[in-house]
PDB file of N, CA and C in Angstrom:
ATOM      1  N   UNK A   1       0.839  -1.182   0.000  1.00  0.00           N
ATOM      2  CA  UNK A   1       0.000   0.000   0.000  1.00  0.00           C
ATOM      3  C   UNK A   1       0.880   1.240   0.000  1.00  0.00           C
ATOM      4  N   UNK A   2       0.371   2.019  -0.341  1.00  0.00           N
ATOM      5  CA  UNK A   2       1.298   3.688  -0.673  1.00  0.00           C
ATOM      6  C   UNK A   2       0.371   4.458   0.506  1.00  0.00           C
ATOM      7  N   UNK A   3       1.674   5.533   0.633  1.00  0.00           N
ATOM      8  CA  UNK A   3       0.925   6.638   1.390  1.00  0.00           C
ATOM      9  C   UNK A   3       0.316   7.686   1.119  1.00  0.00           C
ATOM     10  N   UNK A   4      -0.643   8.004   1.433  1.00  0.00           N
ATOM     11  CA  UNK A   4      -1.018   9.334   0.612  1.00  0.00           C
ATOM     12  C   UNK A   4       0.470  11.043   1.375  1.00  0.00           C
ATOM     13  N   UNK A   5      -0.243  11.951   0.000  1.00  0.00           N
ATOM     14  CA  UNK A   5       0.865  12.909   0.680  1.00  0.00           C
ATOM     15  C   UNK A   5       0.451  13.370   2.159  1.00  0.00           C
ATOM     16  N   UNK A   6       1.807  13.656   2.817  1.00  0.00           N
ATOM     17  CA  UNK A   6       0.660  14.146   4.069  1.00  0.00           C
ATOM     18  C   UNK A   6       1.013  12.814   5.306  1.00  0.00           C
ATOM     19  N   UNK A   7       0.723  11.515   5.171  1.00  0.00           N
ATOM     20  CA  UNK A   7       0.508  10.394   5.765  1.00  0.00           C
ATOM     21  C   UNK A   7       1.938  10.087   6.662  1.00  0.00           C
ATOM     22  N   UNK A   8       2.310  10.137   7.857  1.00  0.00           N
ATOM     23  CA  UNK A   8       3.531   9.404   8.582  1.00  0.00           C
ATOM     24  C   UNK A   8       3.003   8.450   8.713  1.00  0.00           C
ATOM     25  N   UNK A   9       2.249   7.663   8.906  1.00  0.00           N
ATOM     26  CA  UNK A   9       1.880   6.239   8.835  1.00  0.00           C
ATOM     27  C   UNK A   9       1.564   5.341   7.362  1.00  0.00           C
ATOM     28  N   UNK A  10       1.836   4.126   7.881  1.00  0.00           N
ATOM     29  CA  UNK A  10       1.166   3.344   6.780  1.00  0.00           C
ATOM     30  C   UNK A  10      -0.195   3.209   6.794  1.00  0.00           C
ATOM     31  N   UNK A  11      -0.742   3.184   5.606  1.00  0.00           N
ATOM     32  CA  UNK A  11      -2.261   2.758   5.598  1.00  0.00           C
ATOM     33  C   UNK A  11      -2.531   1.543   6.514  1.00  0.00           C
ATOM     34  N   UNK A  12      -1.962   0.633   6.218  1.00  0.00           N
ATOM     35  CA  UNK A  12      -2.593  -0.760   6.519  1.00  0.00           C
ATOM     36  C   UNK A  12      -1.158  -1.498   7.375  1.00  0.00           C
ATOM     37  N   UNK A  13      -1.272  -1.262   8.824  1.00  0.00           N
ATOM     38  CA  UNK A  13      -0.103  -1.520   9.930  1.00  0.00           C
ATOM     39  C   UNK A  13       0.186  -2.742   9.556  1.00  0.00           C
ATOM     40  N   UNK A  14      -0.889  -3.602   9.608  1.00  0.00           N
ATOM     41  CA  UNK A  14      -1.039  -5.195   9.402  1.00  0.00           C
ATOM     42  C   UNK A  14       0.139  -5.805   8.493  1.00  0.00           C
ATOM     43  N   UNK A  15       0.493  -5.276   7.364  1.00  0.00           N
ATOM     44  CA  UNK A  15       0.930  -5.408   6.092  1.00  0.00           C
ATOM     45  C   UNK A  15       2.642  -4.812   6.115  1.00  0.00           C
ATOM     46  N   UNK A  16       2.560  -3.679   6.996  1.00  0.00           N
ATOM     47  CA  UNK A  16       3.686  -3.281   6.835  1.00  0.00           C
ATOM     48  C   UNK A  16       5.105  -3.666   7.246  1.00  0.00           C
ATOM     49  N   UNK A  17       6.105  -3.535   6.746  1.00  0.00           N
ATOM     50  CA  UNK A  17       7.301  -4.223   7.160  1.00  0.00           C
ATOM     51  C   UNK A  17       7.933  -3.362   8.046  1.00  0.00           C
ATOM     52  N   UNK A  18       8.466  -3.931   9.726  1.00  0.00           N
ATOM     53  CA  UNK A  18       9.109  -2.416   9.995  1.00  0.00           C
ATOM     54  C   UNK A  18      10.220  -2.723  10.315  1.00  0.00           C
ATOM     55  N   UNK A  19      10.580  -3.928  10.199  1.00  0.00           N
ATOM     56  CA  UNK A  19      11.711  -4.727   9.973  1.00  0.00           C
ATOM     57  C   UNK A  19      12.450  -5.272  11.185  1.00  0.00           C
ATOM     58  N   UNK A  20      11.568  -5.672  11.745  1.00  0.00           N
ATOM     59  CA  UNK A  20      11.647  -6.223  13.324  1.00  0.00           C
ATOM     60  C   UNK A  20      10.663  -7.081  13.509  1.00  0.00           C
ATOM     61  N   UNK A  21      10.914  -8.743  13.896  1.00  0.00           N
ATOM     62  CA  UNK A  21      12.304  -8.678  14.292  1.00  0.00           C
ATOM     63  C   UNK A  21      13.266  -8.960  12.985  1.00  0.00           C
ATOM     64  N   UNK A  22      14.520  -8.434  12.997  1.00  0.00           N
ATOM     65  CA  UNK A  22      15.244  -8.663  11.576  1.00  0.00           C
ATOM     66  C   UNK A  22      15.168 -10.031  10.439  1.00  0.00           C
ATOM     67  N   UNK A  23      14.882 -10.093   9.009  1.00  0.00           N
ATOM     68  CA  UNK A  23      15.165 -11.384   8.365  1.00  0.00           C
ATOM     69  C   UNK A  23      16.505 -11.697   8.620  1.00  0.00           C
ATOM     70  N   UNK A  24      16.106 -13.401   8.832  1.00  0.00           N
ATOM     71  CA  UNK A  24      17.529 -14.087   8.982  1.00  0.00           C
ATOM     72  C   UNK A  24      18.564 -13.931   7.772  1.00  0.00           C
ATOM     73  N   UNK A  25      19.797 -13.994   8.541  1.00  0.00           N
ATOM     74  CA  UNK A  25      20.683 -13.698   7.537  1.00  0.00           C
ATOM     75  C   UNK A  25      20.958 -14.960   6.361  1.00  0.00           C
ATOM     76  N   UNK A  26      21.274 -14.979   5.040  1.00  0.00           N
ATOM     77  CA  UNK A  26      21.242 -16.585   4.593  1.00  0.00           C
ATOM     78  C   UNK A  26      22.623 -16.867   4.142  1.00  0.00           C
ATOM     79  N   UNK A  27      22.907 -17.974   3.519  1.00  0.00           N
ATOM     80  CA  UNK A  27      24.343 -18.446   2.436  1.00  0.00           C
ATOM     81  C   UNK A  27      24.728 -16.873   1.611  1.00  0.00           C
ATOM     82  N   UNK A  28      25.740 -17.028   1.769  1.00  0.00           N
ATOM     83  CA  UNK A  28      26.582 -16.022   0.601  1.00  0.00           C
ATOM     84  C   UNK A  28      27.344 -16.993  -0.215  1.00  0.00           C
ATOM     85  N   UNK A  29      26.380 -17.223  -1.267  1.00  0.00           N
ATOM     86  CA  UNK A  29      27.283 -17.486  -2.626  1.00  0.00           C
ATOM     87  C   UNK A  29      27.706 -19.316  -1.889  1.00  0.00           C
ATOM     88  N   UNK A  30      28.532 -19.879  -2.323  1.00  0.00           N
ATOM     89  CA  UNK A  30      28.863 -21.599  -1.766  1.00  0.00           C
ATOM     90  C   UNK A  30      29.393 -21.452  -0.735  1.00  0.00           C
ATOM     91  N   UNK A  31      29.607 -20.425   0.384  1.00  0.00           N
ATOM     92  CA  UNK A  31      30.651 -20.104   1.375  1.00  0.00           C
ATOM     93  C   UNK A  31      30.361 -21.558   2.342  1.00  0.00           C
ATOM     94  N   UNK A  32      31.202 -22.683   2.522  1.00  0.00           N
ATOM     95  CA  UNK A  32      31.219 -23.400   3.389  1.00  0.00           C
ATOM     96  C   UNK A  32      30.686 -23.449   5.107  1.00  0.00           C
ATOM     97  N   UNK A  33      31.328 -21.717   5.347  1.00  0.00           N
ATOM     98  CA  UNK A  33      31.260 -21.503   6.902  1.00  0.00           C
ATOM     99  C   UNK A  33      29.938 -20.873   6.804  1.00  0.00           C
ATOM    100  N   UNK A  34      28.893 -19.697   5.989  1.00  0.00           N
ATOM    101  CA  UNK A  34      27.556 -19.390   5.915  1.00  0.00           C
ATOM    102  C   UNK A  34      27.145 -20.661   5.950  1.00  0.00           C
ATOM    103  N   UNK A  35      27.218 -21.273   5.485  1.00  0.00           N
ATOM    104  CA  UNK A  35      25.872 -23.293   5.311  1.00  0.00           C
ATOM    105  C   UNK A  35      26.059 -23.713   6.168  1.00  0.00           C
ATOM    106  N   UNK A  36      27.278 -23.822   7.169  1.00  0.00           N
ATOM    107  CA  UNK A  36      27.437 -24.591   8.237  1.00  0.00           C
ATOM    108  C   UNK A  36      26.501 -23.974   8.997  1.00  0.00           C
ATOM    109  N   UNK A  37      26.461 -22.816   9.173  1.00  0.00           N
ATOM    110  CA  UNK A  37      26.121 -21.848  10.411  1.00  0.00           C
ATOM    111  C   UNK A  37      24.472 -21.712  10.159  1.00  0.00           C
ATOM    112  N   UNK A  38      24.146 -21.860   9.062  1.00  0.00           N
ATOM    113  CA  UNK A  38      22.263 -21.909   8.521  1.00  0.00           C
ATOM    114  C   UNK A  38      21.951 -22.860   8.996  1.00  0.00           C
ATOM    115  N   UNK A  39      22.600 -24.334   9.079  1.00  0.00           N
ATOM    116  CA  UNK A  39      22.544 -25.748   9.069  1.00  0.00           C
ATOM    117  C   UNK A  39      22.271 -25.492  10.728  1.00  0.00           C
ATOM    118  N   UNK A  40      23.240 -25.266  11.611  1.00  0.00           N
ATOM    119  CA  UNK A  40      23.062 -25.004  12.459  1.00  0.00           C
ATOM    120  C   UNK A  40      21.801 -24.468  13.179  1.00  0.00           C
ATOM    121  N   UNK A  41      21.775 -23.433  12.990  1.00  0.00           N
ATOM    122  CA  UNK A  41      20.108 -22.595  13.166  1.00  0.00           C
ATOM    123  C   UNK A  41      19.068 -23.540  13.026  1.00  0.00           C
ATOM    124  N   UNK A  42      19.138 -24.411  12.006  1.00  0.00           N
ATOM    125  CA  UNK A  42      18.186 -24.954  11.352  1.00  0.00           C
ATOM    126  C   UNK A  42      18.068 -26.336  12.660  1.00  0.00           C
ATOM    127  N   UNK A  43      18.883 -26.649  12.870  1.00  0.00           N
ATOM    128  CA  UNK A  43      19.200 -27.375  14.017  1.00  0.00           C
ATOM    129  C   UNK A  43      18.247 -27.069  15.099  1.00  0.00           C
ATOM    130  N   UNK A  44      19.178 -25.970  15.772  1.00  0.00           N
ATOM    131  CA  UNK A  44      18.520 -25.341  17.067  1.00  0.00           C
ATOM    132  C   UNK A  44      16.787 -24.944  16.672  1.00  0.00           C
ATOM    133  N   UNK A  45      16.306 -24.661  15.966  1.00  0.00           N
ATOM    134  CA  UNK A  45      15.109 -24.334  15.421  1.00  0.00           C
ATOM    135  C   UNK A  45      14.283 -25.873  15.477  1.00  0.00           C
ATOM    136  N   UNK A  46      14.665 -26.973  14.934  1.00  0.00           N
ATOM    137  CA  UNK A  46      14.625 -28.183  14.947  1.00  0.00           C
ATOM    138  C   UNK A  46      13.554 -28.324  16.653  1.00  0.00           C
ATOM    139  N   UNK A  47      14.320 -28.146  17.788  1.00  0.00           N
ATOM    140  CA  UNK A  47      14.505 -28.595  18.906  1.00  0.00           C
ATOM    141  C   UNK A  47      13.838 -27.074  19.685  1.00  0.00           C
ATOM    142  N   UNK A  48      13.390 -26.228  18.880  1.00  0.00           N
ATOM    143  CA  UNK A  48      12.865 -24.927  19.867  1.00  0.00           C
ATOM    144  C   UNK A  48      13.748 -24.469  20.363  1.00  0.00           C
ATOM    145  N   UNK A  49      15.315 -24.374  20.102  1.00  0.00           N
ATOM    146  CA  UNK A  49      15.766 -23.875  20.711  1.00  0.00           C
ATOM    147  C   UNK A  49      16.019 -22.054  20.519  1.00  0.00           C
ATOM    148  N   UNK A  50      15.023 -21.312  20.793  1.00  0.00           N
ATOM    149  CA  UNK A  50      15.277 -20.226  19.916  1.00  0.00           C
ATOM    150  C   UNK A  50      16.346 -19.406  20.260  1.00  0.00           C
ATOM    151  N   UNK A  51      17.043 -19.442  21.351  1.00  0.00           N
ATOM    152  CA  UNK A  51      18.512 -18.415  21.885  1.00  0.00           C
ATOM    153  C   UNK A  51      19.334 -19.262  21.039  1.00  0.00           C
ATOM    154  N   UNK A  52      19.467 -20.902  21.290  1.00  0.00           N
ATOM    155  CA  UNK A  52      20.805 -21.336  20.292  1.00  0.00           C
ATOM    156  C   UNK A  52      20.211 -21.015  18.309  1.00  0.00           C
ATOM    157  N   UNK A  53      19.399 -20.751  17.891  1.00  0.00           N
ATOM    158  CA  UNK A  53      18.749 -20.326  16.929  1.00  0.00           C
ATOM    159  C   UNK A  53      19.583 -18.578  16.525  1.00  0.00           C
ATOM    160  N   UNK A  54      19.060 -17.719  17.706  1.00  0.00           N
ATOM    161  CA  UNK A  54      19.970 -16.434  17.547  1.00  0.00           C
ATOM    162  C   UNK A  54      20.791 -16.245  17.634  1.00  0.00           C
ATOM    163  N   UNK A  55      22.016 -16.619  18.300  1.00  0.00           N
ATOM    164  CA  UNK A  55      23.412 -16.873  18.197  1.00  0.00           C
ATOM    165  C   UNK A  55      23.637 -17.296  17.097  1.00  0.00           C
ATOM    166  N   UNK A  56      23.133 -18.082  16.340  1.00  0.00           N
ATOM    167  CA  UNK A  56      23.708 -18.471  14.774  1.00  0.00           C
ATOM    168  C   UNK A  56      23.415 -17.372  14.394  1.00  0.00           C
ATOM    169  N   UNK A  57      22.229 -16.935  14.052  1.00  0.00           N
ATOM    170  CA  UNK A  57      22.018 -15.546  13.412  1.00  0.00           C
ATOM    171  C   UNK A  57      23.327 -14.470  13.885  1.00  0.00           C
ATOM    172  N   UNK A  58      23.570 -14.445  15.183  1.00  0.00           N
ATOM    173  CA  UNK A  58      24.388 -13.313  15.411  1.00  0.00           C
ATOM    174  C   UNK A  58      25.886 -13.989  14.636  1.00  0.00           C
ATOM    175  N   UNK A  59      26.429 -14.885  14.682  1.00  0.00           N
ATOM    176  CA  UNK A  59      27.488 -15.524  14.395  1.00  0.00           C
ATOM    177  C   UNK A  59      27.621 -15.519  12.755  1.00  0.00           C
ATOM    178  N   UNK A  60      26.617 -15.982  11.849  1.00  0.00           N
ATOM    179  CA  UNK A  60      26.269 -15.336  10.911  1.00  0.00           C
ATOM    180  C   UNK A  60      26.805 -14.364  10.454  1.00  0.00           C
ATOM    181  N   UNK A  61      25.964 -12.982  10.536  1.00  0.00           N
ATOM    182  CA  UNK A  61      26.143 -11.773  11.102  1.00  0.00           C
ATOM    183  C   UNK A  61      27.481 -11.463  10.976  1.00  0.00           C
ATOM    184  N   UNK A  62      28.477 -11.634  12.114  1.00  0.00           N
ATOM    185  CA  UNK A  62      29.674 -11.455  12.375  1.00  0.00           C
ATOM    186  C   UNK A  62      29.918 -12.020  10.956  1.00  0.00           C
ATOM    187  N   UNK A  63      30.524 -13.355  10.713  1.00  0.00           N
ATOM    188  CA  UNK A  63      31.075 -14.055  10.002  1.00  0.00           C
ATOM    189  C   UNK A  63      31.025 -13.197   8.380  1.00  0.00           C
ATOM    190  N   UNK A  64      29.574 -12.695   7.817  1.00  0.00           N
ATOM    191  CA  UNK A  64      29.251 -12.304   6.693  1.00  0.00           C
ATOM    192  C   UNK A  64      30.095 -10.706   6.928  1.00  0.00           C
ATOM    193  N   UNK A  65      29.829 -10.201   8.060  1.00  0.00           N
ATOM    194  CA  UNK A  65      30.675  -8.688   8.080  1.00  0.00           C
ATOM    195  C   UNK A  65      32.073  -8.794   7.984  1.00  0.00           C
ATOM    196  N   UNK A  66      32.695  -9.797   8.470  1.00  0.00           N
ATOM    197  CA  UNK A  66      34.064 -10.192   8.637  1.00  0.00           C
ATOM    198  C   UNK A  66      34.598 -10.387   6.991  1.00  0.00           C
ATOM    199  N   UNK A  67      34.255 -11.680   6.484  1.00  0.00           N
ATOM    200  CA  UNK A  67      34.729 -12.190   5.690  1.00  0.00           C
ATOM    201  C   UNK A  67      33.689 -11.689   3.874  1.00  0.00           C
ATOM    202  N   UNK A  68      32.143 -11.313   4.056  1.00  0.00           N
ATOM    203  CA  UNK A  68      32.150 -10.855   2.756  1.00  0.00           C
ATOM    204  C   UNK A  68      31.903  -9.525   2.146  1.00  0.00           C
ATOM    205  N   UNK A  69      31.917  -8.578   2.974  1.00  0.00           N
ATOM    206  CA  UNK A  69      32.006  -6.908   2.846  1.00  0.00           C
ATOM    207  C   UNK A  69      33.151  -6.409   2.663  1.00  0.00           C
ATOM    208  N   UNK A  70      33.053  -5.868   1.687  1.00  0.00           N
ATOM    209  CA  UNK A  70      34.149  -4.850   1.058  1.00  0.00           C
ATOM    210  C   UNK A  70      34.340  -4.108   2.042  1.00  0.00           C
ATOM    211  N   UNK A  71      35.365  -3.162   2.544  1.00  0.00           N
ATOM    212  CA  UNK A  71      35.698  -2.520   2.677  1.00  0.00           C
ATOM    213  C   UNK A  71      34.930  -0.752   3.047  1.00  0.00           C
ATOM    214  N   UNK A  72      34.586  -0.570   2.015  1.00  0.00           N
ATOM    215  CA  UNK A  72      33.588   0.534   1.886  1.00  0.00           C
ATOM    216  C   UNK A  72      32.158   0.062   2.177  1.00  0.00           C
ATOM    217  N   UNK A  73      31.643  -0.876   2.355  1.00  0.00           N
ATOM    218  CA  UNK A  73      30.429  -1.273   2.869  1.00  0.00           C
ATOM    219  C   UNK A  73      30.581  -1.462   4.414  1.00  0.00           C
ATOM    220  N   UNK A  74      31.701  -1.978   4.536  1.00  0.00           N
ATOM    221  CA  UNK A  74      31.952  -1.648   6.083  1.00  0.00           C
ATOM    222  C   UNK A  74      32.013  -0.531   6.808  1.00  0.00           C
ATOM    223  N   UNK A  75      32.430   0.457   5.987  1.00  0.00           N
ATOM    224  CA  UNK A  75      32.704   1.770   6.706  1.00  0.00           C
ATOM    225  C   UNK A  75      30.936   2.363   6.650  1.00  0.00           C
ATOM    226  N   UNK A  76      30.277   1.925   5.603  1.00  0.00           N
ATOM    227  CA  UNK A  76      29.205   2.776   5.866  1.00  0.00           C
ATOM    228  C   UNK A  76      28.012   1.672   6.984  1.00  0.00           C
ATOM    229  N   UNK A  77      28.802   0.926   7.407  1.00  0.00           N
ATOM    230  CA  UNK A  77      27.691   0.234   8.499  1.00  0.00           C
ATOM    231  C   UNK A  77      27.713   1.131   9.576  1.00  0.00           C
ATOM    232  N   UNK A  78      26.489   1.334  10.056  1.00  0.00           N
ATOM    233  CA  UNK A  78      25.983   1.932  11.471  1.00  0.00           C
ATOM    234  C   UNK A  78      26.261   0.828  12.270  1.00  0.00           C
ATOM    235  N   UNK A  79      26.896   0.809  13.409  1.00  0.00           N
ATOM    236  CA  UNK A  79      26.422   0.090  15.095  1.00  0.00           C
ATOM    237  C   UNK A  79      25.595   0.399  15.960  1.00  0.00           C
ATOM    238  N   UNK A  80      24.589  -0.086  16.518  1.00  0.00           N
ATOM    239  CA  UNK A  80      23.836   0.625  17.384  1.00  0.00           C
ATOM    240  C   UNK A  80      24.470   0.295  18.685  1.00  0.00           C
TER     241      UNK A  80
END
């Protein structure tokens, strides 16, 4: 749905993305250590485990900032 001019809200809350809680992070490209670490999740998810579930995500995370960001994509990451 679009906003009209004028509108700080979305029309339809239901629908809207506000991007929380974050999409999981996935494989980059055949990277061995991304699949291990999905595989993983997929694991802990398996068994309800949802904290050992987010730690992959965070590990992930790390791993994809570490090893597949340029340089200049790094510098323009925010930390909160």
């Amino acid at each position: 749905m679009s906003m009209a001019d004028g509108e700080i809200y979305p029309r339809d809350p239901d629908t809207f993305d506000y991007g929380f809680p974050p999409k999981d992070p996935q494989v980059v490209g055949d990277c061995p250590t991304c699949a291990e670490l999905v595989l993983r999740r997929g694991k802990c998810r398996a068994v309800n485990n949802r904290s050992g579930a987010s730690d992959m995500n965070v590990l992930l995370r790390e791993h994809q900032d570490q090893e597949h960001m340029t340089p200049e994509q790094r510098a323009r990451t925010v930390i909160l």
